[in-house]
N, C-alpha and C. Protein backbone atom coordinates (compact mmCIF):
# COMPACT_ATOMS: atom_id res chain seq x y z
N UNK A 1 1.39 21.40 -16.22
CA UNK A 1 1.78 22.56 -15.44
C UNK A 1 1.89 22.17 -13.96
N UNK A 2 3.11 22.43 -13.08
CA UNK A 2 3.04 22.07 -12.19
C UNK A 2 2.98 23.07 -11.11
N UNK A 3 2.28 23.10 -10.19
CA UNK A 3 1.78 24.08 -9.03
C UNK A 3 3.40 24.65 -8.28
N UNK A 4 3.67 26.21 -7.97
CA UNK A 4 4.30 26.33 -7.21
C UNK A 4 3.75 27.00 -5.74
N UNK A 5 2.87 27.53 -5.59
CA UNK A 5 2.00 28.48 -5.21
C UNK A 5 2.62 28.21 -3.23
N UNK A 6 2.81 26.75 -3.30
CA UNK A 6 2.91 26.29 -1.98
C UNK A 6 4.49 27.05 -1.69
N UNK A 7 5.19 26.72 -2.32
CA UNK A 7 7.01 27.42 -1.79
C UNK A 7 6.91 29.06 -2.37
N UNK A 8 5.76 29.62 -3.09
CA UNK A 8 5.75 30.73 -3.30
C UNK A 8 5.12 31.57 -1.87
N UNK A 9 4.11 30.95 -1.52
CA UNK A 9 3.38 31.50 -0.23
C UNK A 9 4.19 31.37 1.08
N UNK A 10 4.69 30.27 1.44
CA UNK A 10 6.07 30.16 1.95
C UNK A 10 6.94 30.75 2.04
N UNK A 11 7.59 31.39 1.48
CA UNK A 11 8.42 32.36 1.08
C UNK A 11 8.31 33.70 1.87
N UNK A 12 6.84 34.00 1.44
CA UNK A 12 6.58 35.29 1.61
C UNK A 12 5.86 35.03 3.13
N UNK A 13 5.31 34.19 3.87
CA UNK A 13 4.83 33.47 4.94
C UNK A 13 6.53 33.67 5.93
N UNK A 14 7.63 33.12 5.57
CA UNK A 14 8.72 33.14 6.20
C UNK A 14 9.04 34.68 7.29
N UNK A 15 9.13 35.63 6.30
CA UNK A 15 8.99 36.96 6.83
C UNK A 15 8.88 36.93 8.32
N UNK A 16 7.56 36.15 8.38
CA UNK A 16 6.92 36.68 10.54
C UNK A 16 7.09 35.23 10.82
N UNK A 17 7.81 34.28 10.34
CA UNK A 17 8.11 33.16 10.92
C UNK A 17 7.39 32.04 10.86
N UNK A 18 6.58 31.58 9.82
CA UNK A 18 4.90 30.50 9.70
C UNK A 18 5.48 30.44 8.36
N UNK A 19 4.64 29.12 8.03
CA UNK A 19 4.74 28.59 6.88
C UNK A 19 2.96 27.85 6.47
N UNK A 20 2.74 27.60 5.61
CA UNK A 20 1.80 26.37 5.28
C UNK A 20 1.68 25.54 6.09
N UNK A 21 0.60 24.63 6.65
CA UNK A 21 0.62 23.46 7.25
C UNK A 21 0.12 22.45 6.13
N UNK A 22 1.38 21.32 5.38
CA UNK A 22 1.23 20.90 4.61
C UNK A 22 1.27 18.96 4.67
N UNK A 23 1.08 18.76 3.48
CA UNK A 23 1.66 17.24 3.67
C UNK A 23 1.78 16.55 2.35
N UNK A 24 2.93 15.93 2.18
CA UNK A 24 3.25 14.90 1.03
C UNK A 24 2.65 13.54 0.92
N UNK A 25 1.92 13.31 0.17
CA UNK A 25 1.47 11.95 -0.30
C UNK A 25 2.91 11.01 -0.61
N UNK A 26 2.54 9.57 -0.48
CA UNK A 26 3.46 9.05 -0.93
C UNK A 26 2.19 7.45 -2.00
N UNK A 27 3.24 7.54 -3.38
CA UNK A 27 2.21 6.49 -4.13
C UNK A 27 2.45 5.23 -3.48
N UNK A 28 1.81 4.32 -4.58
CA UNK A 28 1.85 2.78 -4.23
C UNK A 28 3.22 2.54 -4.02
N UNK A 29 4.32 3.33 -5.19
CA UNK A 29 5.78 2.45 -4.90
C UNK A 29 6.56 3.10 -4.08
N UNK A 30 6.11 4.11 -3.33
CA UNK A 30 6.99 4.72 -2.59
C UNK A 30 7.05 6.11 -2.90
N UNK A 31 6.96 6.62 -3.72
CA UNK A 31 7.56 7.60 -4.24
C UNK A 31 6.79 8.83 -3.81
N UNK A 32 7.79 10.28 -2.93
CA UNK A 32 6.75 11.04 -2.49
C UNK A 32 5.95 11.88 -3.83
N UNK A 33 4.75 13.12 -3.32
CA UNK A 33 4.12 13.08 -4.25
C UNK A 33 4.58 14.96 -4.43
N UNK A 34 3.51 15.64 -4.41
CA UNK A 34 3.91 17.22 -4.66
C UNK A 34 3.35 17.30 -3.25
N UNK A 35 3.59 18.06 -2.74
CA UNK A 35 3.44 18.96 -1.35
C UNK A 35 1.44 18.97 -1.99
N UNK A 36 0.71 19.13 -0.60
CA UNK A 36 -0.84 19.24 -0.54
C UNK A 36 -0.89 20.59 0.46
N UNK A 37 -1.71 21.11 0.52
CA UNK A 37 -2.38 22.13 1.52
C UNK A 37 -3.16 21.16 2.79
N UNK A 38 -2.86 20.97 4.11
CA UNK A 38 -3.75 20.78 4.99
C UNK A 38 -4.64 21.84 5.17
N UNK A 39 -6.04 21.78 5.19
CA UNK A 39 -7.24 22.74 5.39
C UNK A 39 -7.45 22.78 7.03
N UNK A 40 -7.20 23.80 7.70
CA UNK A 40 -7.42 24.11 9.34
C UNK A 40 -9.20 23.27 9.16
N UNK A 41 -9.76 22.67 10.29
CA UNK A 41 -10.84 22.67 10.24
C UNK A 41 -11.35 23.09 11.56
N UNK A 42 -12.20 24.12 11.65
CA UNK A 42 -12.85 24.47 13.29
C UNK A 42 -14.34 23.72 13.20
N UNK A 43 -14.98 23.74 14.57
CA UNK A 43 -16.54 23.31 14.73
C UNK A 43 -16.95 24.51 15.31
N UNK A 44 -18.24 24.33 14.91
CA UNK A 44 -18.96 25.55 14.97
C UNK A 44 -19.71 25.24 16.13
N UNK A 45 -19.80 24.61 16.57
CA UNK A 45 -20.26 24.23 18.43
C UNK A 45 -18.90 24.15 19.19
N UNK A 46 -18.14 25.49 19.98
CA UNK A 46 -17.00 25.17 20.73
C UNK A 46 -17.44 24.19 21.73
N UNK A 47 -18.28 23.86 22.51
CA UNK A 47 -18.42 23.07 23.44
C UNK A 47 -18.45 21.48 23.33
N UNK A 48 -18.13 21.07 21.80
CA UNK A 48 -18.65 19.62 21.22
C UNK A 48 -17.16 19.07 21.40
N UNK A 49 -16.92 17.70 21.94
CA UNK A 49 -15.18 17.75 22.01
C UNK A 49 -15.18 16.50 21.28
N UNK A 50 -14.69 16.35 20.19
CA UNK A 50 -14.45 15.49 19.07
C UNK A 50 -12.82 15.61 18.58
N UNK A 51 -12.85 14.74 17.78
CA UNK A 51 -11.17 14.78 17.04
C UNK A 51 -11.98 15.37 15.78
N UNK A 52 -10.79 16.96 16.02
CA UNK A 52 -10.80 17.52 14.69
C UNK A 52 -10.22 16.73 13.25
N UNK A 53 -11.04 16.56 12.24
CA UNK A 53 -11.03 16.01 10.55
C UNK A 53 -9.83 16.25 10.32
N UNK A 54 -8.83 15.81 9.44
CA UNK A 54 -8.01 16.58 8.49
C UNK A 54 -8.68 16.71 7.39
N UNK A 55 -8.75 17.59 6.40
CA UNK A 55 -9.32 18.08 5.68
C UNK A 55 -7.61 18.43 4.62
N UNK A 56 -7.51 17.52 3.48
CA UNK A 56 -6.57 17.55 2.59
C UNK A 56 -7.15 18.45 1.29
N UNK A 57 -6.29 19.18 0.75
CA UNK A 57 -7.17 20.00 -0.33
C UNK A 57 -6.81 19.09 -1.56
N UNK A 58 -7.58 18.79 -2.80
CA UNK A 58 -6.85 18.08 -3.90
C UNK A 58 -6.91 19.12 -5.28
N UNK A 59 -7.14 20.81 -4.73
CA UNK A 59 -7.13 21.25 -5.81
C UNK A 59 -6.25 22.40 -5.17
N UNK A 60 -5.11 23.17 -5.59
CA UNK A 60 -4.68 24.22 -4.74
C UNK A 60 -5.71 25.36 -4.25
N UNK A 61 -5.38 25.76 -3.38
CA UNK A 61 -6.73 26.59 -2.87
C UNK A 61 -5.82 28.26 -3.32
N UNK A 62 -4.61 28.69 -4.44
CA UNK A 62 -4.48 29.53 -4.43
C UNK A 62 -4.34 29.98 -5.71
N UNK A 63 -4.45 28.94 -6.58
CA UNK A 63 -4.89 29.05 -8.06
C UNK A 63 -5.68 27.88 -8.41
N UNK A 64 -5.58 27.26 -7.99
CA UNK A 64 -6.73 26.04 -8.80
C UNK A 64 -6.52 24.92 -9.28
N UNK A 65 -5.13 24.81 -9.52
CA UNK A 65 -4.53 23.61 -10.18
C UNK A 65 -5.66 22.60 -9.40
N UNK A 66 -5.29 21.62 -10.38
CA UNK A 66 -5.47 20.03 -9.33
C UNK A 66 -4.07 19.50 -9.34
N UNK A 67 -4.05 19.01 -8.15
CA UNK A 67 -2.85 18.05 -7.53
C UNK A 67 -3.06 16.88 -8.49
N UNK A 68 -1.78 16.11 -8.74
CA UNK A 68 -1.72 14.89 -9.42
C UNK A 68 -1.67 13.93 -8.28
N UNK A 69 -1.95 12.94 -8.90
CA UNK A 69 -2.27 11.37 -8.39
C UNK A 69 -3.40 11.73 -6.99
């Protein structure tokens, strides 16, 4: 079963002009992968000044699937 949830939310996201902040894997031979969810990450100390994490989701965060590879 393959996830649509990302061009479905999108879709309806388009409306006021925003989309997903996403990103494609690419495998060993090149080949891209399915679209991922980037996870916003905040710190809970505003005053701490670090490079914010990316935080990749590997399961959809809007049904559950797991992402392949």
């Amino acid at each position: 079963m393959t996830c649509t949830c990302i061009r479905n939310v999108n879709r309806q996201l388009r409306i006021g002009g925003t989309q997903l902040k996403t990103m494609t894997p690419r495998g060993n031979n090149g080949v891209l992968g399915a679209p991922r969810v980037l996870v916003r990450v905040e710190f809970t100390d505003p005053t701490a000044r670090r490079q914010i994490p990316i935080a990749v989701a590997t399961h959809c965060p809007f049904c559950g699937t797991k992402y392949k590879g």
